[in-house]
C-alpha atoms as a PDB file:
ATOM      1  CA  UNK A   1     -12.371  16.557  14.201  1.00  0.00           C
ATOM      2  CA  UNK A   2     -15.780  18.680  13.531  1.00  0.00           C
ATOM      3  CA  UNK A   3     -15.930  16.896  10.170  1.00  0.00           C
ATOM      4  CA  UNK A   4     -16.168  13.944  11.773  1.00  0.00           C
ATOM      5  CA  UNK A   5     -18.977  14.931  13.873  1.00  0.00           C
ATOM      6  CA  UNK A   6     -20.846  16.254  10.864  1.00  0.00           C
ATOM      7  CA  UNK A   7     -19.982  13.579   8.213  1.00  0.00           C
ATOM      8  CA  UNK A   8     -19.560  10.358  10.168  1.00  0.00           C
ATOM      9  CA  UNK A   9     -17.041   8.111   8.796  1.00  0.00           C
ATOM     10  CA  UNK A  10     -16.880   4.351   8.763  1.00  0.00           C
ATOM     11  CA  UNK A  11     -14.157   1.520   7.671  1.00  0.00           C
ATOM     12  CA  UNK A  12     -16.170  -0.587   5.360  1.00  0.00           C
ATOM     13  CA  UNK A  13     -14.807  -4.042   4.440  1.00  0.00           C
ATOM     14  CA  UNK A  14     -14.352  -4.866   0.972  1.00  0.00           C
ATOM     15  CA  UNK A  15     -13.249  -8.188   0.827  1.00  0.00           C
ATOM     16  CA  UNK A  16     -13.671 -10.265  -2.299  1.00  0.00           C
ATOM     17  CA  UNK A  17     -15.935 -13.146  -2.176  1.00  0.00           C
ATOM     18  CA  UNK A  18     -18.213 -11.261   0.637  1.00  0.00           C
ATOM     19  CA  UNK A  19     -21.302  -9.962  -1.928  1.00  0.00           C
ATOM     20  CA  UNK A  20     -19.466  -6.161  -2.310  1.00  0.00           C
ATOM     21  CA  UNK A  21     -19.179  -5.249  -6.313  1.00  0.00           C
ATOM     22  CA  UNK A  22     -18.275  -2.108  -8.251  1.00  0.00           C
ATOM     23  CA  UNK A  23     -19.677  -0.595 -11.479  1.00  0.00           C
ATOM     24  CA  UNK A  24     -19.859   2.271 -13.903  1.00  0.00           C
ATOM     25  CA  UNK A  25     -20.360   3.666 -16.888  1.00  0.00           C
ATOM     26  CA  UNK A  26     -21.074   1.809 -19.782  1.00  0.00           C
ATOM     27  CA  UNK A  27     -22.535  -0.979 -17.638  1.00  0.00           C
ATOM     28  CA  UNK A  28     -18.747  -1.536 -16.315  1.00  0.00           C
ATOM     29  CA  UNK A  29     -18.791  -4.384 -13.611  1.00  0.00           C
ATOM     30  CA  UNK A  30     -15.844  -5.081 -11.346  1.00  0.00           C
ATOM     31  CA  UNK A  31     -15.241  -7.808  -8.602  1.00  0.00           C
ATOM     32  CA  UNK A  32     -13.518  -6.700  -5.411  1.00  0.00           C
ATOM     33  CA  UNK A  33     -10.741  -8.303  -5.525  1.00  0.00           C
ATOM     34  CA  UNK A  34      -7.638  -5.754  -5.182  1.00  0.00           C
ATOM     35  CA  UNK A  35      -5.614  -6.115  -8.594  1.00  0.00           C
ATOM     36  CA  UNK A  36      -8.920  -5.631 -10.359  1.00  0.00           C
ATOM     37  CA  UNK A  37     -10.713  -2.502  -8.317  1.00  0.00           C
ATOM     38  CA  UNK A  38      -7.168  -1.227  -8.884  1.00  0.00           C
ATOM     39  CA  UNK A  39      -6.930  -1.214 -12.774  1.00  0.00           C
ATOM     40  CA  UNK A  40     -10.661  -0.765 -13.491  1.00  0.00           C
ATOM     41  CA  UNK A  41     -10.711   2.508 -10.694  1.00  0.00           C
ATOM     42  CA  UNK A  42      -7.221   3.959 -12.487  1.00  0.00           C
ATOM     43  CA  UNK A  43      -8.805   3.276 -15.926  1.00  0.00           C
ATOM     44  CA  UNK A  44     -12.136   5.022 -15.736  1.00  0.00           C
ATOM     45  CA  UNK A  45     -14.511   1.955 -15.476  1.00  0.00           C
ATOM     46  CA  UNK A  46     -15.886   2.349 -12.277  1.00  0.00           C
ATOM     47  CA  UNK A  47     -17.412   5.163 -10.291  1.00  0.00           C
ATOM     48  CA  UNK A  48     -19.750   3.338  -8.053  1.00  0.00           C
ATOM     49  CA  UNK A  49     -19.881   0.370  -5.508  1.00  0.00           C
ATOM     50  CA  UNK A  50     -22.553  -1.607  -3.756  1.00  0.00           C
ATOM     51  CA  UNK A  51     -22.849  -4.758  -0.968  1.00  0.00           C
ATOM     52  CA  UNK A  52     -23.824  -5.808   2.313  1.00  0.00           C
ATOM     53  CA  UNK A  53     -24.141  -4.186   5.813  1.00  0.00           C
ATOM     54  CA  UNK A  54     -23.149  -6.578   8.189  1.00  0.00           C
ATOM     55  CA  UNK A  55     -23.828  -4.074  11.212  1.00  0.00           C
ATOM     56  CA  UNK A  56     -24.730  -0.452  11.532  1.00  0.00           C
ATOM     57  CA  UNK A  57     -27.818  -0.111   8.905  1.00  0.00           C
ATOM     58  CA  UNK A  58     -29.488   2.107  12.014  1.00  0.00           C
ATOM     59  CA  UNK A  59     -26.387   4.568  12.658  1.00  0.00           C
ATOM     60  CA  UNK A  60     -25.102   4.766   8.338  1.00  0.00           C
ATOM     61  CA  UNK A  61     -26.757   7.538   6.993  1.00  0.00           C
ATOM     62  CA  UNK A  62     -26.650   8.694   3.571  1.00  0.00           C
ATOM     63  CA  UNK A  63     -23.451  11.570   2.745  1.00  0.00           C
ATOM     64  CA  UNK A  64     -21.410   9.696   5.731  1.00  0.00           C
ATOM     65  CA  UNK A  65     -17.868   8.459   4.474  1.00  0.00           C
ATOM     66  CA  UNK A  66     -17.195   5.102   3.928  1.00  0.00           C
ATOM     67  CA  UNK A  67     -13.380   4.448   3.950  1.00  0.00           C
ATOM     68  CA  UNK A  68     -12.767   0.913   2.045  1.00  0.00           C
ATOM     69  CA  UNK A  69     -10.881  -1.955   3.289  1.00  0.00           C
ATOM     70  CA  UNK A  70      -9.534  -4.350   1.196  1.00  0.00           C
ATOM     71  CA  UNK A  71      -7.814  -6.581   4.358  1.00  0.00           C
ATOM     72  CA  UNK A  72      -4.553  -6.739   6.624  1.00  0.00           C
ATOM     73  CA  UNK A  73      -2.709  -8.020   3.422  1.00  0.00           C
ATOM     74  CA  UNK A  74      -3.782  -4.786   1.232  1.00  0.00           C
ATOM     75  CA  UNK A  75      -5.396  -2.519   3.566  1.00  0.00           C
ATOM     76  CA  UNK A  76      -7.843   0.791   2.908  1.00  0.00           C
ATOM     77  CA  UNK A  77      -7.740   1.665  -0.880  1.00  0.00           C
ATOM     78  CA  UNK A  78     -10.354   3.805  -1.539  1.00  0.00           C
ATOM     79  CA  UNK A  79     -12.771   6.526  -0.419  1.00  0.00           C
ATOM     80  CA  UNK A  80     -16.721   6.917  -0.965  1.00  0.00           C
ATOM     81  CA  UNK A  81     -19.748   8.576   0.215  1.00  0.00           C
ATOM     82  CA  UNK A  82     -22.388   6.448   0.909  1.00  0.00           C
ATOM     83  CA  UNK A  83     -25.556   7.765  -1.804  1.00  0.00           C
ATOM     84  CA  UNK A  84     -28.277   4.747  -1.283  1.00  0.00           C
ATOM     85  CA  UNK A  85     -29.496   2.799   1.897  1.00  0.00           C
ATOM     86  CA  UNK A  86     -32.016  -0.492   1.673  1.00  0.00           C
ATOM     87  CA  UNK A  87     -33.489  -2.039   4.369  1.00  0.00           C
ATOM     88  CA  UNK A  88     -35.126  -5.032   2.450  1.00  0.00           C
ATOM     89  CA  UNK A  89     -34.677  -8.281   1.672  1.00  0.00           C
ATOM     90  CA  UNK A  90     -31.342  -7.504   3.688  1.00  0.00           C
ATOM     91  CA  UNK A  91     -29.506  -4.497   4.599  1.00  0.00           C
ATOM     92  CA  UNK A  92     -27.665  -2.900   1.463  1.00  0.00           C
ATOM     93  CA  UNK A  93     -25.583   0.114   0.748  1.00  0.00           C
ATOM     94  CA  UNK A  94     -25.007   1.897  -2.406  1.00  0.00           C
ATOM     95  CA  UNK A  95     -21.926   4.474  -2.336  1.00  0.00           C
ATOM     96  CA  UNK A  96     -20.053   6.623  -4.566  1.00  0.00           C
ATOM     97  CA  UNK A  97     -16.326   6.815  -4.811  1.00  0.00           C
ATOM     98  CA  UNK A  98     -14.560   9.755  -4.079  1.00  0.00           C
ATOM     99  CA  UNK A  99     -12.363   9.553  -7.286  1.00  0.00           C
ATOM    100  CA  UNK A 100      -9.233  12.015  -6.063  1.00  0.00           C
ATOM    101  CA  UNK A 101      -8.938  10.442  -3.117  1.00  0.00           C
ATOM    102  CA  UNK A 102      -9.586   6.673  -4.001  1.00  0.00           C
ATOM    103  CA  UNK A 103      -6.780   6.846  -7.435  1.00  0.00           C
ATOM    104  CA  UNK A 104      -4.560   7.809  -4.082  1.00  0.00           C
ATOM    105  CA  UNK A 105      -5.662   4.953  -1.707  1.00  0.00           C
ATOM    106  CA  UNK A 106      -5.585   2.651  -5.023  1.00  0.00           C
ATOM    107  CA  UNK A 107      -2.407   3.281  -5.941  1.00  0.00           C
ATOM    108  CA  UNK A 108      -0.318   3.732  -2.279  1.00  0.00           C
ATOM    109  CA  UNK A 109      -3.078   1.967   0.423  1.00  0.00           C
ATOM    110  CA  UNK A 110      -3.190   2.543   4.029  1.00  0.00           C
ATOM    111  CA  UNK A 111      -1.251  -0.592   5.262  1.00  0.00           C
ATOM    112  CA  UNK A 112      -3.486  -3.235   7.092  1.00  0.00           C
ATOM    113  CA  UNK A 113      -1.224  -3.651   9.967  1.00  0.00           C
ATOM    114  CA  UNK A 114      -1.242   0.286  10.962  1.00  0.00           C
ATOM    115  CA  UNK A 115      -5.335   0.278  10.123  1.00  0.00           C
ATOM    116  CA  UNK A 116      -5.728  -2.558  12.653  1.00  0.00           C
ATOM    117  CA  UNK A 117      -4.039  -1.418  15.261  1.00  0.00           C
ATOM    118  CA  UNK A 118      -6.555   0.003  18.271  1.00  0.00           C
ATOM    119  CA  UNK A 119      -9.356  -2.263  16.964  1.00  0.00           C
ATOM    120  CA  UNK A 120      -9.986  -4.970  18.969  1.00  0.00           C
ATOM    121  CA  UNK A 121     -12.749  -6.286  16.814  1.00  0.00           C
ATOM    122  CA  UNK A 122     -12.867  -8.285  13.516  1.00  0.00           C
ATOM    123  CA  UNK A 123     -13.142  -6.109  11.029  1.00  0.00           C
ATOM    124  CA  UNK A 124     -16.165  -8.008   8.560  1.00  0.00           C
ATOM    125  CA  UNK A 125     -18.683  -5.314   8.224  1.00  0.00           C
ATOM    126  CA  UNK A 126     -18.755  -1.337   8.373  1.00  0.00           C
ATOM    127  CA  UNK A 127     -16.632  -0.017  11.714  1.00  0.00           C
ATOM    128  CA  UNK A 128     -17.484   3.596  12.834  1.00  0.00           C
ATOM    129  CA  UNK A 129     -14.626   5.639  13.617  1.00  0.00           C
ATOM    130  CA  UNK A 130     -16.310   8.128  15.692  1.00  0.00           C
ATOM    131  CA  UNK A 131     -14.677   6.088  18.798  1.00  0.00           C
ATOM    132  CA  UNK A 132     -11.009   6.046  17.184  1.00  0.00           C
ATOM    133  CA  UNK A 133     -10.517   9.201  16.255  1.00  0.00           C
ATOM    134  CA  UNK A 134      -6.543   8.606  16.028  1.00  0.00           C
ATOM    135  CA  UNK A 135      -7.077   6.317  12.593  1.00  0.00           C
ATOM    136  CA  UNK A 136      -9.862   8.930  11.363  1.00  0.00           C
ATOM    137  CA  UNK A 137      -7.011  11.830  12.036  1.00  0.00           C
ATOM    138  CA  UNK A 138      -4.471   8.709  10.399  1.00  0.00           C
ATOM    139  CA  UNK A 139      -6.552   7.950   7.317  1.00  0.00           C
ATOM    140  CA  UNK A 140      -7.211  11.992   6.387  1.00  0.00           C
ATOM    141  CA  UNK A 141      -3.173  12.684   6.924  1.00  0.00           C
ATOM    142  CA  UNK A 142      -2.340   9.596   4.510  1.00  0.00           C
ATOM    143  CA  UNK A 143      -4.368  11.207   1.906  1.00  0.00           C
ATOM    144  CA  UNK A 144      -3.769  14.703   2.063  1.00  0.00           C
ATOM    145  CA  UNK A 145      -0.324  14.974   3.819  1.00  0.00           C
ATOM    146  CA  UNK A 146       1.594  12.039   3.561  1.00  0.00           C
ATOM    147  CA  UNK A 147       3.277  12.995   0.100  1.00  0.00           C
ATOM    148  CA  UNK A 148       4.594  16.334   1.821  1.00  0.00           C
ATOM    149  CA  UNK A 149       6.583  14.320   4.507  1.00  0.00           C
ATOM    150  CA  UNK A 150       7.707  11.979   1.909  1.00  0.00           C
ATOM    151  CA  UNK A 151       9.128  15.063   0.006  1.00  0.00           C
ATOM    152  CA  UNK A 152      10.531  16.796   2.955  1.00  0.00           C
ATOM    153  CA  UNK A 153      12.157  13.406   4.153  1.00  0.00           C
ATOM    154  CA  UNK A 154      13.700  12.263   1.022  1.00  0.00           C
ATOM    155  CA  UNK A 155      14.598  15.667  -0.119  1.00  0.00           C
ATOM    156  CA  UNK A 156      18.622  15.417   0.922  1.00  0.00           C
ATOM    157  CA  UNK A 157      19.479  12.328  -1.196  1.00  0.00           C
ATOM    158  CA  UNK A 158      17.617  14.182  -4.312  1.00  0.00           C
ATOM    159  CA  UNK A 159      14.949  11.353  -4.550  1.00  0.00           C
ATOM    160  CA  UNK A 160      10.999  11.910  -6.164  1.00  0.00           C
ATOM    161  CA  UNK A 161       8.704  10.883  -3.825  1.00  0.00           C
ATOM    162  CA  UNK A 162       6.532   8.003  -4.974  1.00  0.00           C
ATOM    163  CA  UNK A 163       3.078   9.757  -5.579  1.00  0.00           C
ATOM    164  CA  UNK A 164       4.766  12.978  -7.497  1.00  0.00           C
ATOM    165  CA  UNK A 165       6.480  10.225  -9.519  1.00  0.00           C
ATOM    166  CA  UNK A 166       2.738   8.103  -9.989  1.00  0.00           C
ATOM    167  CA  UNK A 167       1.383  11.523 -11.536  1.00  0.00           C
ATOM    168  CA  UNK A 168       3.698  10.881 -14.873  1.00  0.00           C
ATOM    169  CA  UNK A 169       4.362   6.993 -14.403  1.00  0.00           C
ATOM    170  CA  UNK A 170       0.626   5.544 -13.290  1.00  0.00           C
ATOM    171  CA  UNK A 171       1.534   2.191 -14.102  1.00  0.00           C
ATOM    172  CA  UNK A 172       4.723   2.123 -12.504  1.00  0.00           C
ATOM    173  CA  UNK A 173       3.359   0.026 -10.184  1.00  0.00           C
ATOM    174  CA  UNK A 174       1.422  -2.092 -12.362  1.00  0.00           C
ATOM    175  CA  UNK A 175       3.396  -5.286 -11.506  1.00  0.00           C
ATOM    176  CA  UNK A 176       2.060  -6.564  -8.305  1.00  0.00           C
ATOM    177  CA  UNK A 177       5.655  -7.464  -6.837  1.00  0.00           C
ATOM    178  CA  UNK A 178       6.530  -3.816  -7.247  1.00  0.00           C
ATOM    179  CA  UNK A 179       2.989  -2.836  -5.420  1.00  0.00           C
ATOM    180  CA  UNK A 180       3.777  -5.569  -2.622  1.00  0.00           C
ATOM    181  CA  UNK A 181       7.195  -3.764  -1.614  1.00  0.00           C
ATOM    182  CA  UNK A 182       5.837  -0.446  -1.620  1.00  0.00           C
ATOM    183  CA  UNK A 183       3.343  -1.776   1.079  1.00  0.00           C
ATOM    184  CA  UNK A 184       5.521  -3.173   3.128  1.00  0.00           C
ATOM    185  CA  UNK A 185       7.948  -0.385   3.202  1.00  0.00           C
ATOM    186  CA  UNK A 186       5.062   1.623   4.160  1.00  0.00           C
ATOM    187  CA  UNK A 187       3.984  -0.696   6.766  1.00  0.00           C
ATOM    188  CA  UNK A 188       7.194   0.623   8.817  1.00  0.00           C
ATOM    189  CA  UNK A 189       6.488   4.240   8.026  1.00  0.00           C
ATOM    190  CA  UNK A 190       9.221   4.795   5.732  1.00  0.00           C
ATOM    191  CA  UNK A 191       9.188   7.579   3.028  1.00  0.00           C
ATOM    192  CA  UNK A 192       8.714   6.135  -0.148  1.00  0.00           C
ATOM    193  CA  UNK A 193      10.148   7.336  -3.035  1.00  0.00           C
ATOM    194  CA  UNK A 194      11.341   6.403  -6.678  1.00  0.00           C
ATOM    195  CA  UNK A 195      14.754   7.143  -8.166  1.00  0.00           C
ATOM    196  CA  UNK A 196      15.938   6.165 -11.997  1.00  0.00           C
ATOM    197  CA  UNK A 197      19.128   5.163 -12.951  1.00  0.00           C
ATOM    198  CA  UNK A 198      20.876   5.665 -16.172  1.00  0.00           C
ATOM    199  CA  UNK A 199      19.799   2.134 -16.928  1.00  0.00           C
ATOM    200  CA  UNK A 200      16.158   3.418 -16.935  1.00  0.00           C
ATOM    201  CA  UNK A 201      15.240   1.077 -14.254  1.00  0.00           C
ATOM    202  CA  UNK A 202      13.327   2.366 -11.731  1.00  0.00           C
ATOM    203  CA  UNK A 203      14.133   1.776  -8.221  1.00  0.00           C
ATOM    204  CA  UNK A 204      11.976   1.898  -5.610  1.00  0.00           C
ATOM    205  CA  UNK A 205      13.437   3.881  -2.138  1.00  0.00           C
ATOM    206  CA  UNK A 206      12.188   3.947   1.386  1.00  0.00           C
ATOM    207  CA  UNK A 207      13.473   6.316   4.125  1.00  0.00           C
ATOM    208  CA  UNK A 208      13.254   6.688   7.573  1.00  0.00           C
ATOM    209  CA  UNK A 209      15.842   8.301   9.755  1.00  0.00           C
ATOM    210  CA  UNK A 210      19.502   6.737   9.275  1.00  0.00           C
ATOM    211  CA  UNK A 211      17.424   3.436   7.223  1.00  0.00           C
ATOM    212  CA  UNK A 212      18.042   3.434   3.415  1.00  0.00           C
ATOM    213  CA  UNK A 213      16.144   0.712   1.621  1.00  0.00           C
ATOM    214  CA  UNK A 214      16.634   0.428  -2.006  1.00  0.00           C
ATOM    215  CA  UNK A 215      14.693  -2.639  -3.897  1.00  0.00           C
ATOM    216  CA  UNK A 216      13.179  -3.406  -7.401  1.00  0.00           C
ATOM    217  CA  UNK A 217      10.914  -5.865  -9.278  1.00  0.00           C
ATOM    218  CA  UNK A 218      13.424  -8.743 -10.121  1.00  0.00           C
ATOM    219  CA  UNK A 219      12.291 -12.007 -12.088  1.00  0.00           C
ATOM    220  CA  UNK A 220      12.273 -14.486  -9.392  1.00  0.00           C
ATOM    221  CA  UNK A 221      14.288 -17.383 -11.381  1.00  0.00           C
ATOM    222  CA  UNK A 222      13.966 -20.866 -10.570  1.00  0.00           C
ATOM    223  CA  UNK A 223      16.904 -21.837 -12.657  1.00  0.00           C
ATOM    224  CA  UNK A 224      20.328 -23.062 -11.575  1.00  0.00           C
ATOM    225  CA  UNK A 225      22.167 -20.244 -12.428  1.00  0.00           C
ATOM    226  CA  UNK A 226      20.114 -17.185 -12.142  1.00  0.00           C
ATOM    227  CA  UNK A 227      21.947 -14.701 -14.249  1.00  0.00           C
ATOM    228  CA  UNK A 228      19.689 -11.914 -14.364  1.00  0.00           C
ATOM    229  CA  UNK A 229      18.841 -11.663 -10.860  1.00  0.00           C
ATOM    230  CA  UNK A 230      22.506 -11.549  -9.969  1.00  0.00           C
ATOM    231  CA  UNK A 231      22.929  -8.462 -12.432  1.00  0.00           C
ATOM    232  CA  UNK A 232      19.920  -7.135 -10.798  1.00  0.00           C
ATOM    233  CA  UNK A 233      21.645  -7.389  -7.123  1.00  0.00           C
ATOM    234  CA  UNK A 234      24.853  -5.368  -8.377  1.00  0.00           C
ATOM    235  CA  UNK A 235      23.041  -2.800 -10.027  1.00  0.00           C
ATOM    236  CA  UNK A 236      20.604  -2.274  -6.691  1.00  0.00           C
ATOM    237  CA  UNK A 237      24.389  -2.305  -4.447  1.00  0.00           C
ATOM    238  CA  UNK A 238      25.474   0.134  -6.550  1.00  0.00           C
ATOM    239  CA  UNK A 239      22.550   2.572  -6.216  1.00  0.00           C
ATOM    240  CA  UNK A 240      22.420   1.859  -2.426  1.00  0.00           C
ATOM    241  CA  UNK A 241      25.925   3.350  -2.205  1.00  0.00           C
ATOM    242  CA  UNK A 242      25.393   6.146  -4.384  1.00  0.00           C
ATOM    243  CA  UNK A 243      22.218   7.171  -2.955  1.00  0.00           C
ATOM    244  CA  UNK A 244      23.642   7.394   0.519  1.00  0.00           C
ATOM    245  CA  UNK A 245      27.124   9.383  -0.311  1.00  0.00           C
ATOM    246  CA  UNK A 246      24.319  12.030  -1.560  1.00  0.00           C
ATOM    247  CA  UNK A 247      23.721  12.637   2.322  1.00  0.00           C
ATOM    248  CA  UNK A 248      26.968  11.371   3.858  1.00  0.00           C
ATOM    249  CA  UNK A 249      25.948  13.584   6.924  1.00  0.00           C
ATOM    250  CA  UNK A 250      22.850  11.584   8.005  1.00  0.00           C
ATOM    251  CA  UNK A 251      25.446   8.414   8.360  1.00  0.00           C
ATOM    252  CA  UNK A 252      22.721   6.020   6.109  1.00  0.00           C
ATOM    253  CA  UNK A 253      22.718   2.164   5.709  1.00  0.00           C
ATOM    254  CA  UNK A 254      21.406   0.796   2.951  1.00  0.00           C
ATOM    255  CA  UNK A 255      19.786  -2.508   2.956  1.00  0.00           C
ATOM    256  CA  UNK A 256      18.735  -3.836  -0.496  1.00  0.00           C
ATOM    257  CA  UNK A 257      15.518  -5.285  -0.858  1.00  0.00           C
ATOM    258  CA  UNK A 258      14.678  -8.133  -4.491  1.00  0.00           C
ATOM    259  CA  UNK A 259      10.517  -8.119  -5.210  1.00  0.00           C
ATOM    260  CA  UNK A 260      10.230 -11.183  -6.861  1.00  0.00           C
ATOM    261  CA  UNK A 261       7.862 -11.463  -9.895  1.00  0.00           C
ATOM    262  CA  UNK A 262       7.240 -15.306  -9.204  1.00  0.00           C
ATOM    263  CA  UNK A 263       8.120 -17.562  -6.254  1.00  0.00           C
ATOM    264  CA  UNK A 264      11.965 -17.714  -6.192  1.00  0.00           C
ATOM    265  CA  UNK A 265      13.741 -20.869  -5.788  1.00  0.00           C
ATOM    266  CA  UNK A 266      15.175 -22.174  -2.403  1.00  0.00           C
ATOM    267  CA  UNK A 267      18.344 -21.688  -3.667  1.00  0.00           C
ATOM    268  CA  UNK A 268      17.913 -18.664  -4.532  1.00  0.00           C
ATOM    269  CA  UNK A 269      16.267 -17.171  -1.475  1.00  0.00           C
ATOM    270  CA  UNK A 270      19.010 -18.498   0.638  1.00  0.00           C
ATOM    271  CA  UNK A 271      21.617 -16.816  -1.662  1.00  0.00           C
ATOM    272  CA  UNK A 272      19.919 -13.291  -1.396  1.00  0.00           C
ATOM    273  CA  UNK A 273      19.424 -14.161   2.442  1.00  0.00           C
ATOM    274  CA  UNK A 274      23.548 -15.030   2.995  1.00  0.00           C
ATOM    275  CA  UNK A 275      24.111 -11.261   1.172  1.00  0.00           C
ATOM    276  CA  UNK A 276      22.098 -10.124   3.645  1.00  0.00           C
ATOM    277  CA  UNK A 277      20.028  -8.874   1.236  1.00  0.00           C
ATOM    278  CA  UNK A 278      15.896  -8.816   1.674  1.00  0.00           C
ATOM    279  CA  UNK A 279      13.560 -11.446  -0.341  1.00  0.00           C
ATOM    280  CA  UNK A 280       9.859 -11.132  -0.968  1.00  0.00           C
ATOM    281  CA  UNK A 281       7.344 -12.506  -3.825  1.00  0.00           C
ATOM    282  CA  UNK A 282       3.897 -12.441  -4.073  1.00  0.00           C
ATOM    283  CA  UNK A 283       0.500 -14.968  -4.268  1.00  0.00           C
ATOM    284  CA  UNK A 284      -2.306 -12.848  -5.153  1.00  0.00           C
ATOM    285  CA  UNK A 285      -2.568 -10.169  -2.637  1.00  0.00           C
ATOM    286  CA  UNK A 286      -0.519 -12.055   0.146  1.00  0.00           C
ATOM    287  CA  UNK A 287       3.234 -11.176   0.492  1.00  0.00           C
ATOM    288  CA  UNK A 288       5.679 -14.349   1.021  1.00  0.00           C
ATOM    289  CA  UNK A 289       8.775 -13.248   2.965  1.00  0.00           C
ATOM    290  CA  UNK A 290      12.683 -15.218   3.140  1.00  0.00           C
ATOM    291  CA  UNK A 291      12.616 -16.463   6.745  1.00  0.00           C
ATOM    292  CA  UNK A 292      15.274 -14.737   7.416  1.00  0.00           C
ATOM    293  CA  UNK A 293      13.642 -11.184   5.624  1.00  0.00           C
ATOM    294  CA  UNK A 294      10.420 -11.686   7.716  1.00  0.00           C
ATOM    295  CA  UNK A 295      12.617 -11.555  11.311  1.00  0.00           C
ATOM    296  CA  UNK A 296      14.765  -9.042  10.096  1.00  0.00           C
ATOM    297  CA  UNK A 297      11.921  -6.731   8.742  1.00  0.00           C
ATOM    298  CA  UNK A 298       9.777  -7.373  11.796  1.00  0.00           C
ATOM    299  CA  UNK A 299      12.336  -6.982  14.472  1.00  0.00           C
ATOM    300  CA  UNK A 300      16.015  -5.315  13.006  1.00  0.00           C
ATOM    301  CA  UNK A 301      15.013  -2.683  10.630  1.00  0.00           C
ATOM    302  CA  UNK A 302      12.433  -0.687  12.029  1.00  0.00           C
ATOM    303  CA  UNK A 303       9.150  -1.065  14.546  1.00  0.00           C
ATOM    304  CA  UNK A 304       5.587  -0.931  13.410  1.00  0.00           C
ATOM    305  CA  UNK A 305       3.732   2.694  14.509  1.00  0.00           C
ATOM    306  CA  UNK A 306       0.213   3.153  14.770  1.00  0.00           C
ATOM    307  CA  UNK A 307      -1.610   5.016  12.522  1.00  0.00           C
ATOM    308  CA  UNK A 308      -1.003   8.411  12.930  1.00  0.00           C
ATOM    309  CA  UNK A 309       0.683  11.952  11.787  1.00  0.00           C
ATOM    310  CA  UNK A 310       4.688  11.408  11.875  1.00  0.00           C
ATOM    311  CA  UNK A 311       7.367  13.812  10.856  1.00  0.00           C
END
C-alpha cells in the first residue's frame, strides 16, 4: 500500500455523454463511449484524455492515478496519470493513459459489479481510493496478476489463458457479443481462457473450481429454423465434453453458454433455455440475459466476490 500513499489513486467516471473525450496524435478525437475508446486505444489513435471534475479538484493532484470507469455494464478499462489541472471556467482534468496497462483494462475490464461493491456512493465523478484500499489492492492484482491465476487454474485441461491468447489474436474479441461473455464470466471470478478446435473456431472457456463453461459468438437467428445456431450448439457440447475428460480428476460440469451477435428470437431463447444451455446478446454496452440464464447465472452457477486477490 505505500504506493498508494505516495501516488494517490482515484476511480474516475468515464461515461459517455458526461463532457469526458480522448485524443492523440494526428489530431485523433475519440468519444467515450466503450466500443470506440476500445478500438481507437488498441489502434494507436489515442494517448490522452480530458473532462470534468465533478468532486475532488482540492485533493487531485497532478502524477496521482486515475483508474477509468466506463459503468456497472463495462466497468474500469483503462489506466492514466493525471498531467493537467484547471480551476476555471469549471474544474477540468487533463490525464495521460498509461498505455500497458490500459490495452489490458481495454481489452479484459474490471467487471462493474466487483468495482461497486464497498461503495456506497454513486459513482459520477472521481472516487479516491485511499479509504478502500481492498479495490486499490483489487484493481493492481487484475492488472498485473490476474493472467498468472488464469494460467495456473486452467493449466490441467491444457487451455491458453485469454490475455496470452490476446497477445497473437488482438481482435479476437472484436465482436462485442464475444467481449460481453468474457465480462460476465469474469463477473463470477472464473478463469478465462480460449481454446481452438480443429474447426478453427475459437471458443471461449471459463473456470472456477469443479465449473466448466464453454460458449462462443453464435449468429442470433430470428428465423424459423435456425440451422446454424443448432450446428453451433453441437459443436460447443462436444468441446464441453472433451475439455473436461482432459481433467477427469477434478469431476467438471460443463455448462454451455451461446453469445448472440443480434437479439435472438423467442423461440429461440426458449429452445437454448429447455437444453439447459445459457443465452445472452447484446444492445450497445448492456448485456440482455434468457430469463432463465439471468437466475441461473446469478444464483446456480457461482456467487459474486468482491474485488480482491483469489487463488
Amino acid at each position: 500500500m505505500s504506493g498508494s500513499r505516495l501516488q494517490p489513486h482515484w476511480v474516475y467516471p468515464i461515461v459517455d455523454g458526461t463532457g469526458r473525450r480522448f485524443s492523440g496524435p494526428a489530431n485523433a478525437d475519440c468519444r467515450t463511449r466503450y466500443a470506440d475508446y476500445r478500438r481507437a486505444l488498441l489502434d494507436g489513435q489515442i494517448t490522452r484524455g480530458e473532462g470534468p471534475l465533478e468532486s475532488g479538484f482540492r485533493s487531485i493532484r497532478e502524477g496521482d492515478v486515475l483508474w477509468l470507469y466506463a459503468g456497472v455494464d463495462v466497468g474500469v478499462v483503462g489506466r492514466a496519470h493525471v498531467s493537467k489541472l484547471a480551476g476555471r471556467p469549471a474544474p477540468w482534468v487533463t490525464f495521460t493513459l498509461d498505455r500497458p496497462a490500459s490495452r489490458v483494462l481495454a481489452q479484459d475490464p474490471v467487471p462493474g459489479n466487483l468495482v461497486r461493491r464497498g461503495f456506497t456512493s454513486v459513482m459520477d465523478g472521481p472516487v479516491p481510493l485511499a479509504d478502500h484500499p481492498e479495490a486499490y489492492e483489487g484493481l493492481q492484482w487484475w492488472v498485473d496478476q490476474l493472467d498468472e491465476r488464469d494460467r495456473r487454474r486452467l493449466r490441467p485441461i491444457g487451455v491458453s489463458s485469454l490475455r496470452h491468447t490476446l497477445t497473437r489474436q488482438p481482435s479476437l474479441l472484436d465482436q462485442p457479443a464475444l467481449g460481453a461473455l468474457v465480462r460476465t464470466l469474469r463477473s463470477q471470478d472464473l478463469a478465462v481462457g480460449v481454446a481452438t478446435e480443429p474447426d478453427g473456431v475459437a471458443r471461449i472457456v471459463g473456470l472456477n473450481g469443479k465449473l466448466l463453461v464453454v460458449g462462443l459468438a453464435v449468429p442470433g437467428s430470428q428465423a424459423a429454423v435456425p440451422r446454424d445456431v443448432v450446428r453451433s450448439v453441437g459443436m460447443l457440447v462436444w468441446s464441453g465434453w472433451s475439455l473436461a475428460q482432459r481433467a477427469p480428476t477434478l469431476g467438471l460440469e460443463p455448462h454451455l453458454f451461446l453469445a448472440c451477435k443480434k437479439a435472438p428470437s423467442v423461440e429461440l431463447v426458449r429452445f437454448l433455455e429447455d437444453q439447459h444451455h445459457l443465452v445472452l446478446w447484446v444492445h450497445g454496452t448492456q448485456v440482455d440475459f434468457g430469463p432463465r440464464t439471468r437466475l441461473r447465472w446469478q444464483s446456480g452457477l457461482g456467487a459474486t466476490r468482491p474485488l480482491a486477490r483469489h487463488g
